[in-house]
Protein backbone atom coordinates (compact mmCIF):
# COMPACT_ATOMS: atom_id res chain seq x y z
CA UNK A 1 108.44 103.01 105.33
CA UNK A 2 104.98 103.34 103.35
CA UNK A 3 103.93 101.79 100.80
CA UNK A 4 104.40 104.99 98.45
CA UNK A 5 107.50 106.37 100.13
CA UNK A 6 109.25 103.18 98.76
CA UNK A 7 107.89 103.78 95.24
CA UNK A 8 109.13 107.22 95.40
CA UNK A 9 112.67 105.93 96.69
CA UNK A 10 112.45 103.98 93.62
CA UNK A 11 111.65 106.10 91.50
CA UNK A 12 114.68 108.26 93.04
CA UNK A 13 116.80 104.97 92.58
CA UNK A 14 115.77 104.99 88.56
CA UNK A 15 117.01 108.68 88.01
CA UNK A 16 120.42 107.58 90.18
CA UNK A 17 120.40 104.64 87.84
CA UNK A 18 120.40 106.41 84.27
CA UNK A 19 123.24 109.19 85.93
CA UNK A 20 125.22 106.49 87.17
CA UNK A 21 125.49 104.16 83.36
CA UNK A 22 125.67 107.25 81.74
CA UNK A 23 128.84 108.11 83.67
CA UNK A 24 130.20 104.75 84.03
CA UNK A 25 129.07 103.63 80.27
CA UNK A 26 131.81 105.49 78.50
CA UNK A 27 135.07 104.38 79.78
CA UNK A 28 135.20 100.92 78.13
CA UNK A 29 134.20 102.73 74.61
CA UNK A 30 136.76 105.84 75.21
CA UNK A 31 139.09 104.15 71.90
CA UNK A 32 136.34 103.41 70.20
CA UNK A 33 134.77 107.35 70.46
CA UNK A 34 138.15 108.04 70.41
CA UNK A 35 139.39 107.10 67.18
CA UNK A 36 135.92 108.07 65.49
CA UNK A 37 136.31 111.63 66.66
CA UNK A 38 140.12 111.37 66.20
CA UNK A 39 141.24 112.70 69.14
CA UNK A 40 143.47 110.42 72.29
CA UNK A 41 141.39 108.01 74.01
CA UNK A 42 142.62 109.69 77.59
CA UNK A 43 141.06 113.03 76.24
CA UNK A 44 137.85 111.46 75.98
CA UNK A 45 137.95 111.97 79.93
CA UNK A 46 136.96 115.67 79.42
CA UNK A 47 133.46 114.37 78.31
CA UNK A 48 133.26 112.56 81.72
CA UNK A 49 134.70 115.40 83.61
CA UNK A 50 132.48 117.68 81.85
CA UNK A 51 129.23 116.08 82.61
CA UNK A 52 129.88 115.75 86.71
CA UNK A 53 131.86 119.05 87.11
CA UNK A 54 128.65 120.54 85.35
CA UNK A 55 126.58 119.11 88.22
CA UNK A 56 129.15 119.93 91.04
CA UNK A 57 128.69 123.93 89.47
CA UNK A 58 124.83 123.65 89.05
CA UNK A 59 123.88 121.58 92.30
CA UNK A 60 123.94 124.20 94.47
CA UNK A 61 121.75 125.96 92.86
CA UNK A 62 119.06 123.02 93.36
CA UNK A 63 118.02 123.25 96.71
CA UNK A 64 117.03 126.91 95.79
CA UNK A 65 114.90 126.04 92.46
CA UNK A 66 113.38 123.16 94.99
CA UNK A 67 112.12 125.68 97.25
CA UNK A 68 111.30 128.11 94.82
CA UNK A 69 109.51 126.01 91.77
CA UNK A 70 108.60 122.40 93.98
CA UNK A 71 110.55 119.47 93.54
CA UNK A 72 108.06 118.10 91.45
CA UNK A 73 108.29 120.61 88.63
CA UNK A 74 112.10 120.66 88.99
CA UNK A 75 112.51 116.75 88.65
CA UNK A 76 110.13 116.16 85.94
CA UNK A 77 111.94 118.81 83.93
CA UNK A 78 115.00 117.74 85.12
CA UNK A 79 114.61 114.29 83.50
CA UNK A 80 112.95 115.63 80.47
CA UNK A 81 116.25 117.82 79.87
CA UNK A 82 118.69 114.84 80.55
CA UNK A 83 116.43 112.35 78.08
CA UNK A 84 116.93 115.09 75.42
CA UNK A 85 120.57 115.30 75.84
CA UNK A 86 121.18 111.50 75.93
CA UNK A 87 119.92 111.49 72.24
CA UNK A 88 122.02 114.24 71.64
CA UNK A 89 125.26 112.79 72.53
CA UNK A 90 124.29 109.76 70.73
CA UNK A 91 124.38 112.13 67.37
CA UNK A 92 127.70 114.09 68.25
CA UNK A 93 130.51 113.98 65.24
CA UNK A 94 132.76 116.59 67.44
CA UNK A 95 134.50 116.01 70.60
CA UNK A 96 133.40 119.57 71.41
CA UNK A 97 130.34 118.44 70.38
CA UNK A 98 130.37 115.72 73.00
CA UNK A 99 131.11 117.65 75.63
CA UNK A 100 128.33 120.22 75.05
CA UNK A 101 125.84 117.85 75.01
CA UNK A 102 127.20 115.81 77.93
CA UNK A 103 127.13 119.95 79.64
CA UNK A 104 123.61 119.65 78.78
CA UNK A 105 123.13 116.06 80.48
CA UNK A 106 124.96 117.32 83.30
CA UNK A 107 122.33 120.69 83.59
CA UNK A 108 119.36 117.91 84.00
CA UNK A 109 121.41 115.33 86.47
CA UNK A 110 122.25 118.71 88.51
CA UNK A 111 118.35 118.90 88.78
CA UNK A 112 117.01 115.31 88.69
CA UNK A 113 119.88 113.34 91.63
CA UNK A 114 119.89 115.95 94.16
CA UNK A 115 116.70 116.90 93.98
CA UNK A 116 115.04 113.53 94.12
CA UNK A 117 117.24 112.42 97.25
CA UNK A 118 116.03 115.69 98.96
CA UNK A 119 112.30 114.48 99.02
CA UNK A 120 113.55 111.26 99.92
CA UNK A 121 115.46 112.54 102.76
CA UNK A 122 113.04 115.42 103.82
CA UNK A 123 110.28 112.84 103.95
CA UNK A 124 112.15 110.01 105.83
CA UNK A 125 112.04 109.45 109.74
CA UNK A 126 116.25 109.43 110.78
CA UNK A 127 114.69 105.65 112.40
CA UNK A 128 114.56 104.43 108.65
CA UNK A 129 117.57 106.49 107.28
CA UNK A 130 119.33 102.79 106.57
CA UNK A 131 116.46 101.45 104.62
CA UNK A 132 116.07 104.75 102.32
CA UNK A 133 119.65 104.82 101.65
CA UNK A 134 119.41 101.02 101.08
CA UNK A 135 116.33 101.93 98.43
CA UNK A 136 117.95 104.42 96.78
CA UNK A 137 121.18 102.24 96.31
CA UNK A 138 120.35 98.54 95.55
CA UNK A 139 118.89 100.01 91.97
CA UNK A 140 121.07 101.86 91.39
CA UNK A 141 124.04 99.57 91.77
CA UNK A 142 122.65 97.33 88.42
CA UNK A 143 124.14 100.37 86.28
CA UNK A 144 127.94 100.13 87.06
CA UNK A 145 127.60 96.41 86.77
CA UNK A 146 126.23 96.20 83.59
CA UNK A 147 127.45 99.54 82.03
CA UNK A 148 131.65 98.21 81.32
CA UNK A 149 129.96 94.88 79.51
CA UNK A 150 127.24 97.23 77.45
CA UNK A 151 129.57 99.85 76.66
CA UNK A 152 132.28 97.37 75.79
CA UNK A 153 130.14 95.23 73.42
CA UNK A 154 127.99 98.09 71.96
CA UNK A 155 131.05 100.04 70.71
CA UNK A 156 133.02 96.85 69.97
CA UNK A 157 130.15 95.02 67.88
CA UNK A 158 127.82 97.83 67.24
CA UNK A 159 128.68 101.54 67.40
CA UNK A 160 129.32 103.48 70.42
CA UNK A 161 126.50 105.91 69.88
CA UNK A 162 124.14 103.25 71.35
CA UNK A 163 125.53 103.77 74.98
CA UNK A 164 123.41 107.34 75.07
CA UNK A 165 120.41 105.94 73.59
CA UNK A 166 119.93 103.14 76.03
CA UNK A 167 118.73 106.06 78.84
CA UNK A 168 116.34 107.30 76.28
CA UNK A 169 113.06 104.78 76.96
CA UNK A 170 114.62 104.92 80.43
CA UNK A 171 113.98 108.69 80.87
CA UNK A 172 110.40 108.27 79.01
CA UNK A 173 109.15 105.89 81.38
CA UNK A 174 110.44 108.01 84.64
CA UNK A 175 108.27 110.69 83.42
CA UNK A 176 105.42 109.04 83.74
CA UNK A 177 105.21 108.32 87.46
CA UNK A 178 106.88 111.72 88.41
CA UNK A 179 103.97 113.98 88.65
CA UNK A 180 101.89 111.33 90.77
CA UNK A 181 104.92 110.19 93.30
CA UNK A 182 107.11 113.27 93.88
CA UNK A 183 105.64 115.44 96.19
CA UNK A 184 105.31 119.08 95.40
CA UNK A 185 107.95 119.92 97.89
CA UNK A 186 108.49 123.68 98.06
CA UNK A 187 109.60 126.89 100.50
CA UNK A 188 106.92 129.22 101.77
CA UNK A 189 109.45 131.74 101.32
CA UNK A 190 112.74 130.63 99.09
CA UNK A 191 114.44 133.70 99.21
CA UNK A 192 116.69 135.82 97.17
CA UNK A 193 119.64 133.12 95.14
CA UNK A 194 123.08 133.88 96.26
CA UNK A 195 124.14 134.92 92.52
CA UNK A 196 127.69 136.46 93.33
CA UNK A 197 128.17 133.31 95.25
CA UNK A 198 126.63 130.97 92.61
CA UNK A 199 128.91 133.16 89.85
CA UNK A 200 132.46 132.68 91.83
CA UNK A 201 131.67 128.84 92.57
CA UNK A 202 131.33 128.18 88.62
CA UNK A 203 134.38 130.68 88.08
CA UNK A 204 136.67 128.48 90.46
CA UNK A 205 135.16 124.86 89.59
CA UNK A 206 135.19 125.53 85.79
CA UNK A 207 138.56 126.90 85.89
CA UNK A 208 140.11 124.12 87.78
CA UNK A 209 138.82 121.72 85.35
CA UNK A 210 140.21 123.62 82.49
CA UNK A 211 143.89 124.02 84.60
CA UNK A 212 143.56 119.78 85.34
CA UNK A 213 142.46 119.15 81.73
CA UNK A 214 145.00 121.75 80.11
CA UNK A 215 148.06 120.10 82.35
CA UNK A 216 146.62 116.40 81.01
CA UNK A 217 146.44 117.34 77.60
CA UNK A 218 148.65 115.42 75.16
CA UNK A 219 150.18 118.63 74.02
CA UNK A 220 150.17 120.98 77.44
CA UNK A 221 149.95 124.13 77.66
CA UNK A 222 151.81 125.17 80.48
CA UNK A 223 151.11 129.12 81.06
CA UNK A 224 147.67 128.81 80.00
CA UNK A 225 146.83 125.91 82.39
CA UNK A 226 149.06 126.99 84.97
CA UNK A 227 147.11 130.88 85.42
CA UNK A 228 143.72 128.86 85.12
CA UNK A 229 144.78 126.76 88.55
CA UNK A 230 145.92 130.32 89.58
CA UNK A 231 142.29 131.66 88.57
CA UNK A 232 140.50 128.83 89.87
CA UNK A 233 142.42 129.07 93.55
CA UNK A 234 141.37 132.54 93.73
CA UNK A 235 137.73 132.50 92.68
CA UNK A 236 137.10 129.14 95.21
CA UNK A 237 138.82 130.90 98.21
CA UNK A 238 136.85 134.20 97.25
CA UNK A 239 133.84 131.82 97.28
CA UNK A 240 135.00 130.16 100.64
CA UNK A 241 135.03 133.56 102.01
CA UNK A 242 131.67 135.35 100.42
CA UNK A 243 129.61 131.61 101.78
CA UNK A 244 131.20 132.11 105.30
CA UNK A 245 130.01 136.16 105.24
CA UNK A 246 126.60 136.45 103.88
CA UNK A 247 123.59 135.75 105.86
CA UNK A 248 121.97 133.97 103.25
CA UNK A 249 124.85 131.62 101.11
CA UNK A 250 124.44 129.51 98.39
CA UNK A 251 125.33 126.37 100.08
CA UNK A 252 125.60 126.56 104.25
CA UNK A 253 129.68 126.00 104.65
CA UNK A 254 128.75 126.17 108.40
CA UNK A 255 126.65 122.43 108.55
CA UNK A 256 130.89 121.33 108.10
CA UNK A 257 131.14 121.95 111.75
CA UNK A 258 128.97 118.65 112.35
CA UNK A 259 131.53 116.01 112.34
CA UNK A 260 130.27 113.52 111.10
CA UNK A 261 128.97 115.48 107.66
CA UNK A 262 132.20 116.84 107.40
CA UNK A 263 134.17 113.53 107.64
CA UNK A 264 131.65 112.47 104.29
CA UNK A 265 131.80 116.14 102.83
CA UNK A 266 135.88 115.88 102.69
CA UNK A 267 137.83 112.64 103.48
CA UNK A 268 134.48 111.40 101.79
CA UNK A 269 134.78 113.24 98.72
CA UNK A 270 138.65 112.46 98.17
CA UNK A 271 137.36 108.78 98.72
CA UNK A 272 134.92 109.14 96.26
CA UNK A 273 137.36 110.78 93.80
CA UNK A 274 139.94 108.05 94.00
CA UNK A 275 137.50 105.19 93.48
CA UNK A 276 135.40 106.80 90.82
CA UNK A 277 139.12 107.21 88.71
CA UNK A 278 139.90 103.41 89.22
CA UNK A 279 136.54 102.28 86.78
CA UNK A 280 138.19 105.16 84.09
CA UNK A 281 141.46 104.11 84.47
CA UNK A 282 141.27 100.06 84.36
CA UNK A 283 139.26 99.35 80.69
CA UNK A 284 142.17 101.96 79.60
CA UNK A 285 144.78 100.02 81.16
CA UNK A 286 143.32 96.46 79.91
CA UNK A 287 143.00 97.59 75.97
CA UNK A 288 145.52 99.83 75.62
CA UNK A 289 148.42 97.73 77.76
CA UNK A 290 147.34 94.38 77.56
CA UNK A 291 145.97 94.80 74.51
CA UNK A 292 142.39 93.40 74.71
CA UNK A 293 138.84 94.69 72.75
CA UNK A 294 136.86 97.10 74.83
CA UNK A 295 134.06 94.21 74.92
CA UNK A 296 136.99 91.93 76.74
CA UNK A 297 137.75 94.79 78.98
CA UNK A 298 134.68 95.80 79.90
CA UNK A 299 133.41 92.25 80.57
CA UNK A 300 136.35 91.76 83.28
CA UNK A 301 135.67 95.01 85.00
CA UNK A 302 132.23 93.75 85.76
CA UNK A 303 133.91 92.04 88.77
CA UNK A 304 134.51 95.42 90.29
CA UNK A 305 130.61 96.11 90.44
CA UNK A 306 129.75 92.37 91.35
CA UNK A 307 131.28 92.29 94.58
CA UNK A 308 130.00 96.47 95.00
CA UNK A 309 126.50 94.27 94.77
CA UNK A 310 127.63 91.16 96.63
CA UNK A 311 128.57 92.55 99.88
CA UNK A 312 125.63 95.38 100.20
CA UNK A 313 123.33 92.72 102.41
CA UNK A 314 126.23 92.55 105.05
CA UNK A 315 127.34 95.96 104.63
CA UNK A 316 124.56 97.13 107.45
CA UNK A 317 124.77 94.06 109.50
CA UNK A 318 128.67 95.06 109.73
CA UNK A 319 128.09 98.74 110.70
CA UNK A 320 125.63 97.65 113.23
CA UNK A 321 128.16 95.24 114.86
CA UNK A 322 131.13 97.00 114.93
CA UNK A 323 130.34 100.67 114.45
CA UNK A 324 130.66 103.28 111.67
CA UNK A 325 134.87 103.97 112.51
CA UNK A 326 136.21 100.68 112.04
CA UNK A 327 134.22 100.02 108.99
CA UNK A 328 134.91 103.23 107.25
CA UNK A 329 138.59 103.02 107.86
CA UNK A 330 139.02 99.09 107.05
CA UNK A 331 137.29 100.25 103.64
CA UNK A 332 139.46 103.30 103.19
CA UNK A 333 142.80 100.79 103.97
CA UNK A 334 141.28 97.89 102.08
CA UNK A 335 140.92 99.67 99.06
CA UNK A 336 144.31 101.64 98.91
CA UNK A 337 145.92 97.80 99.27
CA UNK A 338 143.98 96.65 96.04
CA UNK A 339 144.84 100.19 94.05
CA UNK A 340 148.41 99.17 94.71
CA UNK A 341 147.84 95.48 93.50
CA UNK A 342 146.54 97.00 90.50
CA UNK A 343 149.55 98.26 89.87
CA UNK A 344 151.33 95.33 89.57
CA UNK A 345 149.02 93.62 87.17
CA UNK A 346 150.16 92.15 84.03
CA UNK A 347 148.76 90.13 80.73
CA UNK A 348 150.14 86.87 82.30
CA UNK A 349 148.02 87.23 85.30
CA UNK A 350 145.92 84.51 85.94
CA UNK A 351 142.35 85.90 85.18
CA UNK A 352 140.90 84.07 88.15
CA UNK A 353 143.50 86.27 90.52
CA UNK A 354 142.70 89.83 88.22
CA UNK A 355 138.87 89.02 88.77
CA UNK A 356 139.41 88.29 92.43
CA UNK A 357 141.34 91.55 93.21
CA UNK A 358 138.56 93.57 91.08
CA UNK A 359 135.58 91.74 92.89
CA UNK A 360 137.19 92.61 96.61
CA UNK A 361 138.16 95.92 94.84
CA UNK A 362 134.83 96.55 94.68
CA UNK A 363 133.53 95.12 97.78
CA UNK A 364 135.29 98.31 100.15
CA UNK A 365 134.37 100.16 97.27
CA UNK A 366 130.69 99.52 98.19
CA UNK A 367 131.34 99.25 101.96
CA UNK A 368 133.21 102.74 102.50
CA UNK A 369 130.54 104.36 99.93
CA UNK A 370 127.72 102.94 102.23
CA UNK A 371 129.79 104.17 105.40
CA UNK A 372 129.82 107.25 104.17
CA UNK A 373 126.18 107.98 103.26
CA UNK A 374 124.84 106.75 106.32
CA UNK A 375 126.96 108.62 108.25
CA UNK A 376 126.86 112.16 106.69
CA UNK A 377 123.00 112.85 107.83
CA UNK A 378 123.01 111.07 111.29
CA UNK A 379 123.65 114.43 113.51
CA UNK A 380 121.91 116.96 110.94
CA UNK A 381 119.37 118.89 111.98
CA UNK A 382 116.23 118.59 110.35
CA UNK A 383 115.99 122.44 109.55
CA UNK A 384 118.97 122.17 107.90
CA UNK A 385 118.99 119.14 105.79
CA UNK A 386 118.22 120.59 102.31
CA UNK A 387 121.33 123.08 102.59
CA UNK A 388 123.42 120.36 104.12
CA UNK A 389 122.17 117.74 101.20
CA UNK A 390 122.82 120.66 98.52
CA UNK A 391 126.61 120.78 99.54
CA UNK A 392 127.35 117.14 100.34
CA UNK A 393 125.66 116.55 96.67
CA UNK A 394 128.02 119.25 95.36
CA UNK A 395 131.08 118.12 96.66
CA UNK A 396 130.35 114.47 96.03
CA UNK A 397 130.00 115.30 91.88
CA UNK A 398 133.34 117.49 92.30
CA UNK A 399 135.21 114.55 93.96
CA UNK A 400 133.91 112.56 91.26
CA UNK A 401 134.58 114.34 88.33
CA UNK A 402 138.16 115.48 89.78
CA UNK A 403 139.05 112.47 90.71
CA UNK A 404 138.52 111.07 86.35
CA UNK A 405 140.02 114.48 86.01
CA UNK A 406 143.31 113.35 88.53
CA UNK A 407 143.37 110.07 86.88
CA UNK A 408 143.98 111.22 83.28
CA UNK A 409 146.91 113.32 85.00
CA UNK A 410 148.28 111.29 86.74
CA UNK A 411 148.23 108.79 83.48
CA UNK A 412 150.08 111.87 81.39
CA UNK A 413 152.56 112.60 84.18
CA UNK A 414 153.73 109.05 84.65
CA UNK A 415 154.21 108.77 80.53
CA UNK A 416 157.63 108.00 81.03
CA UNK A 417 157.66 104.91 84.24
CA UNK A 418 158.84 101.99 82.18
CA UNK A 419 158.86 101.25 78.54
CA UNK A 420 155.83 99.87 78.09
CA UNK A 421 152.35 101.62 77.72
CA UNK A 422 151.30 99.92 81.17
CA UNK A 423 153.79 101.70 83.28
CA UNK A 424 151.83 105.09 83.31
CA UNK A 425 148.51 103.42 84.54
CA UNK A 426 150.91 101.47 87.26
CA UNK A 427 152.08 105.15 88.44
CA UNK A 428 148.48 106.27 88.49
CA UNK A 429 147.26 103.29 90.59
CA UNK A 430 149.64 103.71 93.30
CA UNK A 431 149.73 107.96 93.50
CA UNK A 432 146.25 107.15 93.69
CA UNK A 433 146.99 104.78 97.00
CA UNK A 434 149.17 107.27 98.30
CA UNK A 435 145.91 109.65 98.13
CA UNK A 436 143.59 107.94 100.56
CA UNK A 437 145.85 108.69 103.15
CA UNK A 438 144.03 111.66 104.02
CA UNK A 439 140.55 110.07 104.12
CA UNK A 440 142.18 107.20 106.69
CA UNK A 441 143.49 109.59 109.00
CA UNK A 442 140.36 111.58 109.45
CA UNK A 443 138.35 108.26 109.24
CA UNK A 444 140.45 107.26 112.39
CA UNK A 445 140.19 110.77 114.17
CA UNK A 446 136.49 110.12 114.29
CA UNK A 447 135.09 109.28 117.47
CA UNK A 448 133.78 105.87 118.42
CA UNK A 449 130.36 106.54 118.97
CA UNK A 450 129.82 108.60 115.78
CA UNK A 451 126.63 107.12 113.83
CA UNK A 452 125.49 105.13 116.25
CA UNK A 453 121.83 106.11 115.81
CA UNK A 454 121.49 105.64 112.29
CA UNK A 455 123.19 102.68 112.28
CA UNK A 456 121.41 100.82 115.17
CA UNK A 457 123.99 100.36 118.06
CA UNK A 458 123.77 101.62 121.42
CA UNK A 459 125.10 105.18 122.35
């Protein structure tokens, strides 16, 4: 790589870095915002599902404004908008208020993430896929390893409102180099946006949310969550249908026939959901079962992210020597086996053995999120790479932001295992287990060979 294609990955890694604490940040303050705005602390999951579903509904859109404005425009305002909204959750007295601000967050991550991998991709030989990827990850691994200490201890010694306004000098000092690094990548001819397509993806995503959220709620509302999942089926397989029809669709649903993409665009993205619900789930589980502060909590759950950062040196060296198959599925396994440990964690466990479990936790974390990265591009077409980044970016946020959304559930539907306030998160961890049964069987349906050339081995 050049000299200025690394600063640009960077660069890229910084804006990844800011989306990725802001995300991760709240979970160890959710009692703390909680009890300020006086609503449950598991409702404070709506302001985490609100930011990512609000960049799975506006990411397609991306690839279009790309092509249409330049991706230098679009990022620069992109990180503008997401600077502005960080101070605005910080003053929020409202959960509504919360989420409408974390909407707004989400409107500039839609923009700033997908956008800047784009020109990283678009501008990177296949040959030094690994590295890029590597670039664009190392960074931005620091934020979920620091964000459960800094939201714990800011909310438990200082006020939770300073967990937005750390991204605030953050997002200042990105602007600066944005004009000069991003290139002004752009379409000769962008074409016409696939509105009716655009309009009956947000239909179906927002409604889903609001069906998940309504079922969740402390006080449900059966018929009115139950014809929003009707709703929300509807509009998505309308949009499944209108994207397979039209010459020109918002997001390309044909790129799935590449198997390798579409083993990252779906057993990927139920991955991604089940891991992203364990960082929500366990500072939850540690202050409201075990009883511990949120700057306790959040300290221990550092061990998750430590060994995500630990094992990312070997995590190519293992792909290279025994292919992308067995390493995606020993991740998938591996981590369903420590979800169900989880489970059967209590306050007398010794904290070497929680840390341990959380640090090899996060270990296949890192490894099956690595797996699946590299993999998704390797047999993409050049041509097609911006429509096939715009969906994989799109359902990656929705797998994320469902999967917070599924953990909350699952939390509210096990309310009555046991007699204790633990026995709900234990019912969560292991339906969550249960789940990555469908990323291991298409993980070992894969063939052999797949990824070979992005990850070095022979054909």
């Amino acid at each position: 790589m050049t000299r200025s294609a690394r600063w640009l990955a960077l660069l890229v890694a910084g804006a990844f870095f800011m989306e990725i604490l802001d995300a991760t940040v709240i979970a160890p303050a959710a009692p703390h915002i909680a009890e300020d705005l006086g609503v449950a602390p598991v409702t404070i999951n709506v302001a985490i599902t609100a930011y990512v579903l609000t960049l799975a509904v506006l990411i397609p859109i991306s690839g279009w404004l790309t092509d249409k404005f330049g991706a230098r425009r679009v990022f620069s305002a992109a990180v503008a908008v997401f600077t502005l909204a960080s101070a605005g959750c910080a003053a929020a007295t409202s959960l509504p208020m919360l989420v409408a601000t974390r909407v707004l967050q989400g409107v500039g991550g839609a923009m700033m993430v997908p956008v800047g991998r784009l020109v990283v991709i678009r501008t990177t030989e296949k040959t030094d896929l690994v590295r890029a990827v590597a670039y664009l990850t190392w960074p931005a691994l620091a934020a979920p390893l620091i964000a459960p200490a800094l939201g714990g201890v800011l909310s438990t010694y200082a006020s939770w409102r300073w967990i937005f306004l750390v991204n605030v000098p953050l997002g200042v000092i990105a602007l600066l180099p944005a004009r000069r690094l991003v290139p002004d990548v752009r379409a000769d001819d962008p074409g016409r946006l696939d509105l009716r397509g655009f309009l009956l993806a947000a239909c179906g995503i927002a409604a889903l949310v609001f069906g998940l959220e309504g079922v969740a709620s402390s006080h449900p509302r059966w018929s009115l969550a139950t014809s929003a999942l009707v709703v929300a089926a509807a509009a998505l397989t309308l949009t499944v249908v209108h994207l397979r029809r039209v010459p020109a669709p918002l997001v390309d649903l044909r790129i799935l026939a590449v198997r390798t993409y579409r083993v990252t665009a779906l057993g990927g993205s139920v991955f991604r959901a089940v891991i992203t619900a364990i960082p929500f789930l366990l500072p939850l589980f540690f202050q409201l079962g075990f009883g511990w502060t949120a700057a306790h909590a959040g300290l221990v759950v550092i061990a998750l992210f430590a060994g995500n950062v630990g094992i990312k040196p070997a995590t190519t060296p293992l792909m290279r020597r025994f292919g992308m198959r067995p390493v995606m599925l020993g991740s998938v396994l591996a981590s369903a086996v420590c979800l169900v440990a989880m489970a059967f964690l209590t306050p007398a466990t010794p904290l070497v053995l929680l840390l341990g479990l959380l640090m090899v936790s996060g270990i296949f974390r890192s490894i099956g999120f690595t797996t699946y990265n590299t993999v998704a591009f390797a047999d993409v077409p050049g041509p097609r790479m911006t429509s096939a980044n715009t969906l994989m970016s799109t359902l990656q946020e929705l797998g994320g932001g469902l999967g917070v959304a599924a953990g909350a559930l699952l939390v509210r539907l096990g309310a009555g295992v046991g007699t204790d306030g633990e026995g709900a998160y234990r019912f969560a961890f292991v339906l969550l287990a249960v789940l990555l049964l469908i990323p291991a069987v298409e993980a070992f349906t894969l063939p052999r060979t797949a990824g070979n050339v992005v990850a070095g081995r022979p054909g």
